[in-house]
C-alpha atoms as a PDB file:
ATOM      1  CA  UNK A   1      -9.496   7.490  66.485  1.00  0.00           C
ATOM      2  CA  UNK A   2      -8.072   8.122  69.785  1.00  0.00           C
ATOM      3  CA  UNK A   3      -7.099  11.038  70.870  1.00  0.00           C
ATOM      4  CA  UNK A   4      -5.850  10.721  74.704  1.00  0.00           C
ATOM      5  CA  UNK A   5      -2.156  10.890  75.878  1.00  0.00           C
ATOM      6  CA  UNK A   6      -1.176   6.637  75.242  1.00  0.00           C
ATOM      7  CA  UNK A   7      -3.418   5.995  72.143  1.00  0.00           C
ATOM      8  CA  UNK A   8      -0.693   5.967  69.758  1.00  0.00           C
ATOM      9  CA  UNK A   9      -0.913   2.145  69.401  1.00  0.00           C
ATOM     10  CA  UNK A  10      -4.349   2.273  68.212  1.00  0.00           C
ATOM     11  CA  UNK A  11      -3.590   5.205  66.000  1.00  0.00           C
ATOM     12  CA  UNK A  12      -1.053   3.080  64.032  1.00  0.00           C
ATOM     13  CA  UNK A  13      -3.522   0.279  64.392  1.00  0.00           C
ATOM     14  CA  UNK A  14      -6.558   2.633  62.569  1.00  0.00           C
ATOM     15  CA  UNK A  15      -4.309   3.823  59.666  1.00  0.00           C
ATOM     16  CA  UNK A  16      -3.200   0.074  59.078  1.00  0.00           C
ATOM     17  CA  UNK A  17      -7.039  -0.883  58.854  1.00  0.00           C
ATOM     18  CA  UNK A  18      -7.817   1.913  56.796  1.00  0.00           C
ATOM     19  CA  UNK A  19      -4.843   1.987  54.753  1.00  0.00           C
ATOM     20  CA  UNK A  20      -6.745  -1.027  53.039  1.00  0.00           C
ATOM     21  CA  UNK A  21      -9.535   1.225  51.391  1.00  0.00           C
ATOM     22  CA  UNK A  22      -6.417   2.931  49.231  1.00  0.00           C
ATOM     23  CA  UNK A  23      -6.676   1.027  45.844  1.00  0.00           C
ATOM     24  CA  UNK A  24      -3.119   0.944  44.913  1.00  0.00           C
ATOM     25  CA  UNK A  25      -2.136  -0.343  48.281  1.00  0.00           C
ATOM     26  CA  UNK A  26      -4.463  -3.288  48.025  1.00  0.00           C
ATOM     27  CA  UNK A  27      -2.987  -4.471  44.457  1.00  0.00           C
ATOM     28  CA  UNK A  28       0.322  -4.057  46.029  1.00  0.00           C
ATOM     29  CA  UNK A  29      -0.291  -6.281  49.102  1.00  0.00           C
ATOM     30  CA  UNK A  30      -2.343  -8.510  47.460  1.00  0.00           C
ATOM     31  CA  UNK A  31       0.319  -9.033  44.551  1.00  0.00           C
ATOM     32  CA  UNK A  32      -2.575  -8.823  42.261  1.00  0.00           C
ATOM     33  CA  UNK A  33      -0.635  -7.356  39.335  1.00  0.00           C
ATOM     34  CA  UNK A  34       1.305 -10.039  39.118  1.00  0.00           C
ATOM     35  CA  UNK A  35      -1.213 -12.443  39.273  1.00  0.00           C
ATOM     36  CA  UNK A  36      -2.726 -10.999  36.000  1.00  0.00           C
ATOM     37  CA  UNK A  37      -0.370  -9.797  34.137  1.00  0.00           C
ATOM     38  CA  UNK A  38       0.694 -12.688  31.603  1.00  0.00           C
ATOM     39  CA  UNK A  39       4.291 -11.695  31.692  1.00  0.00           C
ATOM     40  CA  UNK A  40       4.276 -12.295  35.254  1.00  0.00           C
ATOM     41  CA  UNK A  41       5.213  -8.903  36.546  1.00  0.00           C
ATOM     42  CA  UNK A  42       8.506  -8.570  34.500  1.00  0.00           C
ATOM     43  CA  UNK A  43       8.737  -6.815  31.712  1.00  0.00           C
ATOM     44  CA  UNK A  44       9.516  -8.963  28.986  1.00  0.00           C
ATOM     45  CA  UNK A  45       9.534 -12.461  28.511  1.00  0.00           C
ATOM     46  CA  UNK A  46      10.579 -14.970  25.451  1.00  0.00           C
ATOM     47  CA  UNK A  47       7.800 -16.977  23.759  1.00  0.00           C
ATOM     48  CA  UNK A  48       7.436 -19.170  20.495  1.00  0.00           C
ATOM     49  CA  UNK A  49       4.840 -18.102  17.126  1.00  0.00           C
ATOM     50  CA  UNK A  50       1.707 -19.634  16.818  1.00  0.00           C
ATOM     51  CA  UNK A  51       0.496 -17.928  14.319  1.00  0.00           C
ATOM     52  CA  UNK A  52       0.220 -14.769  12.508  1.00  0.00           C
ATOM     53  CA  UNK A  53      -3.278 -12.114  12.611  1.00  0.00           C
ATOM     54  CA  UNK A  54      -4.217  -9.239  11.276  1.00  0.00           C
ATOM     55  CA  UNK A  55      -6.337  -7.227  13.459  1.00  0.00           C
ATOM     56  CA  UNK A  56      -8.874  -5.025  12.519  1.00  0.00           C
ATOM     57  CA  UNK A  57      -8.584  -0.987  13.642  1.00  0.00           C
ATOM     58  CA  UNK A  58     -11.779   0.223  14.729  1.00  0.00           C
ATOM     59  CA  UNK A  59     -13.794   3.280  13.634  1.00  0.00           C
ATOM     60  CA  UNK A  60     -12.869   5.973  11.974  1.00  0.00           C
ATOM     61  CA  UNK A  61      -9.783   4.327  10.914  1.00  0.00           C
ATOM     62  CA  UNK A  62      -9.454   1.393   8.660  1.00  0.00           C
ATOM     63  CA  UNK A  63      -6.713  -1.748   7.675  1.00  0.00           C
ATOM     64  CA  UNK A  64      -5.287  -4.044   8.939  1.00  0.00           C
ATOM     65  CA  UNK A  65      -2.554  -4.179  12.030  1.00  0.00           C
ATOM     66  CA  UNK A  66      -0.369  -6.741  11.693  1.00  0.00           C
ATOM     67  CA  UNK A  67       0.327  -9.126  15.093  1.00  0.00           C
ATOM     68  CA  UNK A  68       1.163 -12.310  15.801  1.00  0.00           C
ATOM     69  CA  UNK A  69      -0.162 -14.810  18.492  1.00  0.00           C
ATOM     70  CA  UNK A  70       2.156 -16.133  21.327  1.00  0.00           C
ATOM     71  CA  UNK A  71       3.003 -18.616  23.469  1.00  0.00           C
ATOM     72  CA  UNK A  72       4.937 -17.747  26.247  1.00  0.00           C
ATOM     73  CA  UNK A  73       7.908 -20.360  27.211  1.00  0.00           C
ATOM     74  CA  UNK A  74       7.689 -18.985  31.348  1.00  0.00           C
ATOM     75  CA  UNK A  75       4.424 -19.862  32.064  1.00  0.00           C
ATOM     76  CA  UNK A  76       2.691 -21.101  29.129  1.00  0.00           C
ATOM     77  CA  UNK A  77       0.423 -18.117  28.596  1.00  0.00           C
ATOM     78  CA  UNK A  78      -1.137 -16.983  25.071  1.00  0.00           C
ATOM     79  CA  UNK A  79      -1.212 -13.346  23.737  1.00  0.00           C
ATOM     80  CA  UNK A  80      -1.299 -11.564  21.124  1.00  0.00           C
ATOM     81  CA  UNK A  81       1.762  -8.907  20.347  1.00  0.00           C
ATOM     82  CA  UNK A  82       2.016  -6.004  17.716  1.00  0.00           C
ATOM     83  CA  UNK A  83       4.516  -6.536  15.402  1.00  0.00           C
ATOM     84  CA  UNK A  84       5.698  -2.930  15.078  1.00  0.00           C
ATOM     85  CA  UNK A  85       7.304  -1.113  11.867  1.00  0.00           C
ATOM     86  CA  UNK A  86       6.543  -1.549   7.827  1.00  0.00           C
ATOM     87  CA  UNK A  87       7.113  -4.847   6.501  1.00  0.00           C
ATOM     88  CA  UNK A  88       7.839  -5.941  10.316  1.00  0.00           C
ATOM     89  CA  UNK A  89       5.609  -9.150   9.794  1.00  0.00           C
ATOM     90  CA  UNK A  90       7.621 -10.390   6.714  1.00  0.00           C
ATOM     91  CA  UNK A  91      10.319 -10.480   9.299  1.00  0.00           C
ATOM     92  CA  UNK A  92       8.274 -12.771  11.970  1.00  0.00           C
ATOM     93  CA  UNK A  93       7.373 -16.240  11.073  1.00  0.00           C
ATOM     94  CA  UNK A  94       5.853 -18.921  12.812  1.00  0.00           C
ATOM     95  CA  UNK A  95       7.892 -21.325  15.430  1.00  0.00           C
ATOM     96  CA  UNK A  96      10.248 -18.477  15.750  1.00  0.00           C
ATOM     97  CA  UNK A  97      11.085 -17.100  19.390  1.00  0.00           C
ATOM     98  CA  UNK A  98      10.190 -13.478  19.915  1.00  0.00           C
ATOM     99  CA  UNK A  99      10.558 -11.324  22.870  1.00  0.00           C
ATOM    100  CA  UNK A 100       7.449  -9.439  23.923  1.00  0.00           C
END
């Protein structure tokens, strides 16, 4: 780091370079959330039923959480969504369009 009278250009030049050893700064610049995310990096997106699941909870608990498996109509992606609620499923059937 310099420290003399005209080294503010490299100052701004170091905290650039190490700016890239903050973690949240490099997913932001490198737009990797978005690249990941299925939806995209918006928050909800539209997609069609393949089919329904039940999901089993893991220990200590037990039964079944209901879900179904998607197909996203943006970008083609699969998932599987929660279907929140009792009775929730009898509600969701397959082909339908859901928002997730």
């Amino acid at each position: 780091m310099g420290r003399g009278l005209f080294a503010g250009a490299k100052m701004a030049k170091d905290r650039q370079k190490f700016r890239w050893s903050d973690r949240r700064y490099k997913k932001r610049m490198l737009k990797t959330r978005e690249r990941h995310d299925p939806l995209g990096g918006s928050t909800q997106a539209k997609g069609i039923v393949v089919e329904k699941v039940g999901i089993e909870a893991k220990q200590p608990n037990s039964g079944i959480r209901k879900a179904v498996k998607i197909s996203l109509i943006k970008n083609g992606n699969k998932l599987t969504a929660f279907a929140p609620g009792d009775g929730a499923i009898n509600f969701i059937d397959e082909h339908d369009e859901v928002m997730v």
